[in-house]
Every structure is written in structure tokens, then in C-alpha cells.
PDB file of N, CA and C in Angstrom:
ATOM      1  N   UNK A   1      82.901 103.815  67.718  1.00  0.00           N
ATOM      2  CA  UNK A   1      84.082 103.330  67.024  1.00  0.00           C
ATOM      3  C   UNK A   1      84.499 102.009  67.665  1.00  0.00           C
ATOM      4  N   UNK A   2      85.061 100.628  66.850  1.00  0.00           N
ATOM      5  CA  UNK A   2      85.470  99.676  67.180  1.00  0.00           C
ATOM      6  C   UNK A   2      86.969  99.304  67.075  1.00  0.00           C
ATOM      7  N   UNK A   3      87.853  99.049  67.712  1.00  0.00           N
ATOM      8  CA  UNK A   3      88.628  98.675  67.186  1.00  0.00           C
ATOM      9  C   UNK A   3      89.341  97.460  67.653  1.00  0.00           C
ATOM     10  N   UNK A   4      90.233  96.656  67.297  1.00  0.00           N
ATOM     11  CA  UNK A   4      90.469  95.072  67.579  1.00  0.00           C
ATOM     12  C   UNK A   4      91.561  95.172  67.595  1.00  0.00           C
ATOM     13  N   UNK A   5      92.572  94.874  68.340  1.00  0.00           N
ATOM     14  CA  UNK A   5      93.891  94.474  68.665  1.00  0.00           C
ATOM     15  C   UNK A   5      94.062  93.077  69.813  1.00  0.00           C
ATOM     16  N   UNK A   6      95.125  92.879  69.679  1.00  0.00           N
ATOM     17  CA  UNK A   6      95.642  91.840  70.815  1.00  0.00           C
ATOM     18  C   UNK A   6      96.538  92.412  71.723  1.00  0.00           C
ATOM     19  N   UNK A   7      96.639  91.677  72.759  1.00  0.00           N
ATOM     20  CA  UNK A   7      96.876  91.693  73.696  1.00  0.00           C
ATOM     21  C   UNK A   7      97.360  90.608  74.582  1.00  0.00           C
ATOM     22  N   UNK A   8      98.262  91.074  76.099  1.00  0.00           N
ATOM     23  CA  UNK A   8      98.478  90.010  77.019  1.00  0.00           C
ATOM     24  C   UNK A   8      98.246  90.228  78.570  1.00  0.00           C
ATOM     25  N   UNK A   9      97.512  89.194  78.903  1.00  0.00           N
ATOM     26  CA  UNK A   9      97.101  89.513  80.583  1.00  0.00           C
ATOM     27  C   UNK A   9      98.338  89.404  81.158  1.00  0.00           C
ATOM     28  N   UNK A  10      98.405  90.155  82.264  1.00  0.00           N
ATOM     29  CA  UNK A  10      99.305  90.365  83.466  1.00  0.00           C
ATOM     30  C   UNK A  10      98.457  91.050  84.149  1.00  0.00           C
ATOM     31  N   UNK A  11      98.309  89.485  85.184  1.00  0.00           N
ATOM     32  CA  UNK A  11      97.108  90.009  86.539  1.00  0.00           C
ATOM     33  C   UNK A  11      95.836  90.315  86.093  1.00  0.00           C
ATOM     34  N   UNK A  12      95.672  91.608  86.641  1.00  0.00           N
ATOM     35  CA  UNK A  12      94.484  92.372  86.198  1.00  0.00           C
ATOM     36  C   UNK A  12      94.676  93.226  85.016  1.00  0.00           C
ATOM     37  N   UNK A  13      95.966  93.524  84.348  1.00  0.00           N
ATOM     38  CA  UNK A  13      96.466  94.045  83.466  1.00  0.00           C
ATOM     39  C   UNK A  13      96.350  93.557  82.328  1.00  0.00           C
ATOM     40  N   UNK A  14      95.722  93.958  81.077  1.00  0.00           N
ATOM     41  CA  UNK A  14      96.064  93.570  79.633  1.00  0.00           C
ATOM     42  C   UNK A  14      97.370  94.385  78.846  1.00  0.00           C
ATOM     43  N   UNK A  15      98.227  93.768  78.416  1.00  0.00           N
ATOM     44  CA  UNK A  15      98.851  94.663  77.729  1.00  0.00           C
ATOM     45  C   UNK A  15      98.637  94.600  76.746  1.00  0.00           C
ATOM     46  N   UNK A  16      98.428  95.980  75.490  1.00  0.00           N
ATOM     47  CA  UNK A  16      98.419  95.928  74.386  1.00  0.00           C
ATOM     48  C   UNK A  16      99.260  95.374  73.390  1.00  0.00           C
ATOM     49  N   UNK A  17      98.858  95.026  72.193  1.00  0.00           N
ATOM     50  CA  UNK A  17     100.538  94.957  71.440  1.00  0.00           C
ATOM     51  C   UNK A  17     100.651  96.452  70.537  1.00  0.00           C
ATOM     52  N   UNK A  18      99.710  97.405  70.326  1.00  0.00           N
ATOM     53  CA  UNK A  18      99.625  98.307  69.931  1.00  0.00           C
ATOM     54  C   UNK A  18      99.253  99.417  70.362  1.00  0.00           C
ATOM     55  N   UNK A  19      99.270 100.783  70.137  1.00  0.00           N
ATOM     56  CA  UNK A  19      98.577 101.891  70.595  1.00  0.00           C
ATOM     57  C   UNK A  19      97.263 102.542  69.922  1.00  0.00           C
ATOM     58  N   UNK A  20      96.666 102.073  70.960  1.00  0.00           N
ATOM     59  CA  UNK A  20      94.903 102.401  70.383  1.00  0.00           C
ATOM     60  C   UNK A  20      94.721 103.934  69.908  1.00  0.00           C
ATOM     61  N   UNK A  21      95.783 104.791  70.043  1.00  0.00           N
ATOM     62  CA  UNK A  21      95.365 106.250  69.683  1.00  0.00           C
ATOM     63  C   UNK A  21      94.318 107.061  70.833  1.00  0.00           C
ATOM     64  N   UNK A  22      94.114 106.893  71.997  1.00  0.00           N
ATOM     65  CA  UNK A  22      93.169 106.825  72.716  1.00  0.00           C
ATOM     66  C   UNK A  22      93.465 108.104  73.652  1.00  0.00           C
ATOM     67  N   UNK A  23      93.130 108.885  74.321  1.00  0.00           N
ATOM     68  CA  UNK A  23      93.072 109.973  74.980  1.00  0.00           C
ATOM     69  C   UNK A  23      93.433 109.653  76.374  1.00  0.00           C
ATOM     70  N   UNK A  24      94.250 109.542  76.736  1.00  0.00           N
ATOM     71  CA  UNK A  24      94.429 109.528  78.412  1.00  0.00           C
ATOM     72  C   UNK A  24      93.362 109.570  79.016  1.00  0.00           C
ATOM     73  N   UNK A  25      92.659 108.938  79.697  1.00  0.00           N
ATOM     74  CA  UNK A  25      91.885 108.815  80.887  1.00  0.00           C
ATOM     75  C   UNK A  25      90.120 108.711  79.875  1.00  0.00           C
ATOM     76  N   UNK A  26      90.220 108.315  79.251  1.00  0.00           N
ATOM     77  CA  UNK A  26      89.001 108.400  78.062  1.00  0.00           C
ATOM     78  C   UNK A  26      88.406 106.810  78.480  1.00  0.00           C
ATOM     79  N   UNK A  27      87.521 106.926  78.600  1.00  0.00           N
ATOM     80  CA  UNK A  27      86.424 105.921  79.020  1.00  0.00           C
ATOM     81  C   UNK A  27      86.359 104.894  78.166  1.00  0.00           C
ATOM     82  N   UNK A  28      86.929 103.376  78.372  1.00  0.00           N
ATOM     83  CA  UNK A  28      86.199 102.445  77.186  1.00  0.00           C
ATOM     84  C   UNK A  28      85.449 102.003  77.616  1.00  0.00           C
ATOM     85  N   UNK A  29      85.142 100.542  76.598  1.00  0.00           N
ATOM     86  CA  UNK A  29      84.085  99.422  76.891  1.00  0.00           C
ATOM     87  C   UNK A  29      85.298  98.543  76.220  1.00  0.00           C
ATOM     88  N   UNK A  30      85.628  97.307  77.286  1.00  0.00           N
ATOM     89  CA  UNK A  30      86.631  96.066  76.745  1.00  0.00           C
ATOM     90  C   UNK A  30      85.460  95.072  76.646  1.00  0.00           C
ATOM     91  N   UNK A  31      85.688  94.255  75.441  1.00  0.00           N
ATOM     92  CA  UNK A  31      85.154  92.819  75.562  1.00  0.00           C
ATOM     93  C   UNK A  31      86.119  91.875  74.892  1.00  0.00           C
ATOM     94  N   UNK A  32      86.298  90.951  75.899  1.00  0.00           N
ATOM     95  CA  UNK A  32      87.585  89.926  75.944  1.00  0.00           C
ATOM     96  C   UNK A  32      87.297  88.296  75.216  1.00  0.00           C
ATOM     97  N   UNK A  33      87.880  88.603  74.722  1.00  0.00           N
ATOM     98  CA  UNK A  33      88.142  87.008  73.632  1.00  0.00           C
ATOM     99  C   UNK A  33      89.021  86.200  73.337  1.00  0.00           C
ATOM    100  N   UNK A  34      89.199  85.111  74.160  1.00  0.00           N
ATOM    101  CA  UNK A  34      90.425  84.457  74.020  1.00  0.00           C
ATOM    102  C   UNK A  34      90.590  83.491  72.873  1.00  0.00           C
ATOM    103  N   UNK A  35      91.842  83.066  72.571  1.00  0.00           N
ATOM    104  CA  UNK A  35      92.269  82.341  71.467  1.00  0.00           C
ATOM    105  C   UNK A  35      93.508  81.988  71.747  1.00  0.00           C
ATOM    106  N   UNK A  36      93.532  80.632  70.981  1.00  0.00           N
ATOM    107  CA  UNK A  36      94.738  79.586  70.643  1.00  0.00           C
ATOM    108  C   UNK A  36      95.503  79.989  70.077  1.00  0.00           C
ATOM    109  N   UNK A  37      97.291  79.969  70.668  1.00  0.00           N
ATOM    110  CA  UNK A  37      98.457  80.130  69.825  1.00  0.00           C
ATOM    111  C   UNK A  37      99.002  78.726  69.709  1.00  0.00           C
ATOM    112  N   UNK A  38      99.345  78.459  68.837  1.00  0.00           N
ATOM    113  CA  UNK A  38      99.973  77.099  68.692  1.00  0.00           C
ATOM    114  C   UNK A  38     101.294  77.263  69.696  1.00  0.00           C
ATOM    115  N   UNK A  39     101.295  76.321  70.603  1.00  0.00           N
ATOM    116  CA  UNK A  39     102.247  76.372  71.424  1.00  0.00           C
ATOM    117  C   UNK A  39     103.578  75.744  70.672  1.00  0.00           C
ATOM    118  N   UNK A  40     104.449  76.340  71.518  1.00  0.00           N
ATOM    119  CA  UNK A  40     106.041  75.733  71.071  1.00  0.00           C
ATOM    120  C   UNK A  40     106.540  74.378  71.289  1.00  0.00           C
ATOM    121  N   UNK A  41     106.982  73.919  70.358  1.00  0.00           N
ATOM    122  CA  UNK A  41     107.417  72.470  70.897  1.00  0.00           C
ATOM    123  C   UNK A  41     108.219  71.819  72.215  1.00  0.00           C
ATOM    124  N   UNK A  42     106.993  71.146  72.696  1.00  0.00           N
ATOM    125  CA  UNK A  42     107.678  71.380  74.499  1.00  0.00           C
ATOM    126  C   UNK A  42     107.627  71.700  75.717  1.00  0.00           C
ATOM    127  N   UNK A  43     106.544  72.912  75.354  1.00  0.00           N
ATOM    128  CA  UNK A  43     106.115  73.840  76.135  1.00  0.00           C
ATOM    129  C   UNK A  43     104.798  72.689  77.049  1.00  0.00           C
ATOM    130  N   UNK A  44     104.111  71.869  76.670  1.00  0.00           N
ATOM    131  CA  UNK A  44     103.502  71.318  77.425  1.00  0.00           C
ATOM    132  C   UNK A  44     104.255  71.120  78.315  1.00  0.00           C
ATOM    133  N   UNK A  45     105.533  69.929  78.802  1.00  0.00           N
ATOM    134  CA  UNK A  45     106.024  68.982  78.974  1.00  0.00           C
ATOM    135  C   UNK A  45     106.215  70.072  80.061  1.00  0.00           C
ATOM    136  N   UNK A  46     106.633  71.223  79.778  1.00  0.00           N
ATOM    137  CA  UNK A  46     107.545  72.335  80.959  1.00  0.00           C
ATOM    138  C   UNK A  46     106.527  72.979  81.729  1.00  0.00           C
ATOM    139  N   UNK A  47     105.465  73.097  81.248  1.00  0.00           N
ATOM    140  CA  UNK A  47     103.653  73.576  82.041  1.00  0.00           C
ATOM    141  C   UNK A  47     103.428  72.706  83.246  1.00  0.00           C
ATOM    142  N   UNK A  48     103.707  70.973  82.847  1.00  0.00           N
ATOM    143  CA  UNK A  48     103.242  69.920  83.642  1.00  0.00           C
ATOM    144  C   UNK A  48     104.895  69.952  84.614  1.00  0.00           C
ATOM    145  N   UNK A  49     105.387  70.222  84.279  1.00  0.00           N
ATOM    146  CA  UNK A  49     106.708  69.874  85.247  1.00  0.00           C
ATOM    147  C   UNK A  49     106.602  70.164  86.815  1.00  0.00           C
ATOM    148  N   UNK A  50     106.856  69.460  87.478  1.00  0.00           N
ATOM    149  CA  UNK A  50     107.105  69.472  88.816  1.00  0.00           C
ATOM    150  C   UNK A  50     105.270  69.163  90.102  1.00  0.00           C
ATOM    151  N   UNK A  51     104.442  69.320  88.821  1.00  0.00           N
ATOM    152  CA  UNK A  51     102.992  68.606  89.468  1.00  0.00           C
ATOM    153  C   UNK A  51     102.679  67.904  90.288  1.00  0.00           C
ATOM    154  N   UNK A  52     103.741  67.138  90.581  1.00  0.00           N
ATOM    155  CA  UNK A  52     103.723  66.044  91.766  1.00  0.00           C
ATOM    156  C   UNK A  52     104.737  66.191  92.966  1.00  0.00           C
ATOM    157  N   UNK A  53     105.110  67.324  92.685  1.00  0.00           N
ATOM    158  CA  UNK A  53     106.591  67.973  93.682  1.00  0.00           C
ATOM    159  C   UNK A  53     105.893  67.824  95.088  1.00  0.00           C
ATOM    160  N   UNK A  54     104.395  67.982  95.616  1.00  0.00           N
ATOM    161  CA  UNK A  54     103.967  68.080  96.684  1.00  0.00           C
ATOM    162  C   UNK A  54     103.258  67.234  97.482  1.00  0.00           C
ATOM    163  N   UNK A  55     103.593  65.785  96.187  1.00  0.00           N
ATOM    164  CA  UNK A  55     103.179  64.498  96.609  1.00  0.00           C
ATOM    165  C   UNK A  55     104.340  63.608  97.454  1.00  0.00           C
ATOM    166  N   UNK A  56     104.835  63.451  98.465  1.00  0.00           N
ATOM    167  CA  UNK A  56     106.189  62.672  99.120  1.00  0.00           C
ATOM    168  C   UNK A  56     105.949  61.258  98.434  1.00  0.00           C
ATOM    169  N   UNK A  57     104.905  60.774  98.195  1.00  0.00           N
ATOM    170  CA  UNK A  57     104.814  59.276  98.234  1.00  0.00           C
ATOM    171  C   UNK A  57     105.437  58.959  96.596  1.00  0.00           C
ATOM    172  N   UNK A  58     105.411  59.522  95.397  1.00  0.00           N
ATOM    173  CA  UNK A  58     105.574  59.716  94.671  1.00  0.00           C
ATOM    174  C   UNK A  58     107.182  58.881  94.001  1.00  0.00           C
ATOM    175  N   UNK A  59     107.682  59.155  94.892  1.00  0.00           N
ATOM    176  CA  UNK A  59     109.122  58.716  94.760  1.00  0.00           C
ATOM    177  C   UNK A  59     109.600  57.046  95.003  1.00  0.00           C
ATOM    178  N   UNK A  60     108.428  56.868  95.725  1.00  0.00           N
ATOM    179  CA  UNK A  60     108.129  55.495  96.022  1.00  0.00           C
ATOM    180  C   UNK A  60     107.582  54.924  95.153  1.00  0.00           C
ATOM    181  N   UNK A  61     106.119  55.256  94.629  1.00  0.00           N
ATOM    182  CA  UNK A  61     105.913  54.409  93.250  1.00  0.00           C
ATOM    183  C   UNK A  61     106.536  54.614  92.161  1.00  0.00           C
ATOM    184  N   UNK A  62     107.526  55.511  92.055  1.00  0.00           N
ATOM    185  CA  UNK A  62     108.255  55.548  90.546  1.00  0.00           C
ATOM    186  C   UNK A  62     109.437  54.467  90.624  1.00  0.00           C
ATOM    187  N   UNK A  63     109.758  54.143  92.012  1.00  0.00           N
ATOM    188  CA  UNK A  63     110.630  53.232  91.917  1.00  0.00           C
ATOM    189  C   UNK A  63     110.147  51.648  91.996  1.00  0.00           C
ATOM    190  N   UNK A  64     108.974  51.760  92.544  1.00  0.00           N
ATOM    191  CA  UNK A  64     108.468  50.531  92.210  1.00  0.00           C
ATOM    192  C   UNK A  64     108.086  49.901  90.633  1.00  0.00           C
ATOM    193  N   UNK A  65     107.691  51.048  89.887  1.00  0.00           N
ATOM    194  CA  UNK A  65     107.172  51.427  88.443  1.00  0.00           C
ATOM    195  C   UNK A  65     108.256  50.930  87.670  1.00  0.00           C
ATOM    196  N   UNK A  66     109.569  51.085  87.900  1.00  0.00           N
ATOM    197  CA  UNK A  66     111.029  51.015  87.752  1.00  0.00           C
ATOM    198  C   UNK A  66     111.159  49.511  87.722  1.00  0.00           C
ATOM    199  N   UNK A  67     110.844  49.084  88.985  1.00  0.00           N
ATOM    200  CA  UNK A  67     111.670  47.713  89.156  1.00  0.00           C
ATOM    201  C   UNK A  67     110.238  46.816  88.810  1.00  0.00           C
ATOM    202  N   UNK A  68     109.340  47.330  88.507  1.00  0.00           N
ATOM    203  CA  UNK A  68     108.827  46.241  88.023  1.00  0.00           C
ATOM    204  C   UNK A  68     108.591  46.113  86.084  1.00  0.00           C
ATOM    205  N   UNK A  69     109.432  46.872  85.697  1.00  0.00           N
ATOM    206  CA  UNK A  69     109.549  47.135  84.442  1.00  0.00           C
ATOM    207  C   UNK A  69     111.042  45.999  84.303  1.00  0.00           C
ATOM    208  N   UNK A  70     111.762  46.042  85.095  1.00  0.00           N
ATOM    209  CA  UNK A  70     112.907  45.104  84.832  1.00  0.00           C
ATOM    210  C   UNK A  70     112.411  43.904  84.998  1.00  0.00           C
ATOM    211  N   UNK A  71     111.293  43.210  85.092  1.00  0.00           N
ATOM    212  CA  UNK A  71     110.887  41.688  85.928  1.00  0.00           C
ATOM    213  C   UNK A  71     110.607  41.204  84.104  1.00  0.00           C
ATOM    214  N   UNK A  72     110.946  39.904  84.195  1.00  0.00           N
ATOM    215  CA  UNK A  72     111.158  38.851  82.904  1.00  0.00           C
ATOM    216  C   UNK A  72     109.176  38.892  82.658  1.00  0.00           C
ATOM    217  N   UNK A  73     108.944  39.544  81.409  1.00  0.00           N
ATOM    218  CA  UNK A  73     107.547  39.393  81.495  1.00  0.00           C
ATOM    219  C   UNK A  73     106.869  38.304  79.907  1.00  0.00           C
ATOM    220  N   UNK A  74     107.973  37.508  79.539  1.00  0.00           N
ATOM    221  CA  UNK A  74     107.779  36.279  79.058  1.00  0.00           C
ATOM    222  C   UNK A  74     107.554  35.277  79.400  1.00  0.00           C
ATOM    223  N   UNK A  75     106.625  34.075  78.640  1.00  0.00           N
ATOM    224  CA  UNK A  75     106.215  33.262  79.206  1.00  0.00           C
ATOM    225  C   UNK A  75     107.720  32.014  79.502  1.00  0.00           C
ATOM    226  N   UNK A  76     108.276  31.245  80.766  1.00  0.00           N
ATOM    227  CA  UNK A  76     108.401  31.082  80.948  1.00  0.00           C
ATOM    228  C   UNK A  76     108.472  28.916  80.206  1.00  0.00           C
ATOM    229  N   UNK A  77     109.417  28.327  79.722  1.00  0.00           N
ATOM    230  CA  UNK A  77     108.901  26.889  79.217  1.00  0.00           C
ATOM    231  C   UNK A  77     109.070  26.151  80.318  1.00  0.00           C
ATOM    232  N   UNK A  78     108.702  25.479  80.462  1.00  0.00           N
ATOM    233  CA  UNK A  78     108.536  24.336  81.629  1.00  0.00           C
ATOM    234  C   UNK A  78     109.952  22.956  80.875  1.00  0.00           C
ATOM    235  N   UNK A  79     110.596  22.623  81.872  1.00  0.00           N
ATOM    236  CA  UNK A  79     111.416  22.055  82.163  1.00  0.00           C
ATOM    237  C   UNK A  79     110.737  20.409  81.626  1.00  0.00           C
ATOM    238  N   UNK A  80     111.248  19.635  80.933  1.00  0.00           N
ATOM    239  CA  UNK A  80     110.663  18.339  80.757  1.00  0.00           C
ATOM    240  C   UNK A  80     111.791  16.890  81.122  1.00  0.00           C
TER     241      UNK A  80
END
């Protein structure tokens, strides 16, 4: 017998989203297949957050990144 449901890892743990009907202590065979949920809008942005928390230097080039974004980056006319 086959049957297909989903599921969510925790750890070594899958949790079901359903009840397989299955006998307490009854022997399976799992084979695992992952797949794409369209993530929520955002959810990247909050995955990547804090990535560089363990870099010190970090704080230094963002402020350099900063002030060199304020510098006049037009060409300049020459005085006649």
C-alpha cells in the first residue's frame, strides 16, 4: 500500500499534516521529497537578516558606503 501526504521536518522529526491510519509501532518505508512553497512576501529579506552580525568590520564599510554616496558625482565645468 502507498500512500502520499505532506508533511514538516522538526529535527529528525517529520510531522504529518494528516493521520496515516497506521497501527502503532507498524513498520514503514519513508521516501522523502521535497518541494517549493511560494514563500510570503518578505520572508527572504527576514531569512538574510542579521548575516553579517558576526562581521565587526561591517559597520565601517556601511558608513563609508554612506558617505561616499553623498560625494557630488557630476561632471564638474571648468571656470573660464
Amino acid at each position: 500500500m502507498t500512500i502520499t501526504v505532506h508533511g514538516v521536518m522538526h529535527g529528525r522529526t517529520i510531522e504529518l499534516d494528516e493521520d496515516l491510519g497506521v497501527a502503532e509501532g507498524q513498520k514503514v518505508e519513508v521516501q522523502v521529497k521535497l518541494f517549493q512553497t511560494a514563500p510570503k512576501w518578505g520572508e527572504g529579506i527576514l531569512r538574510s537578516a542579521g548575516g553579517w552580525a558576526d562581521y565587526p568590520e561591517m559597520d565601517a564599510i556601511m558608513e563609508k558606503v554612506h558617505q561616499n554616496r553623498k560625494l557630488e558625482r557630476r561632471p564638474q565645468l571648468e571656470d573660464k
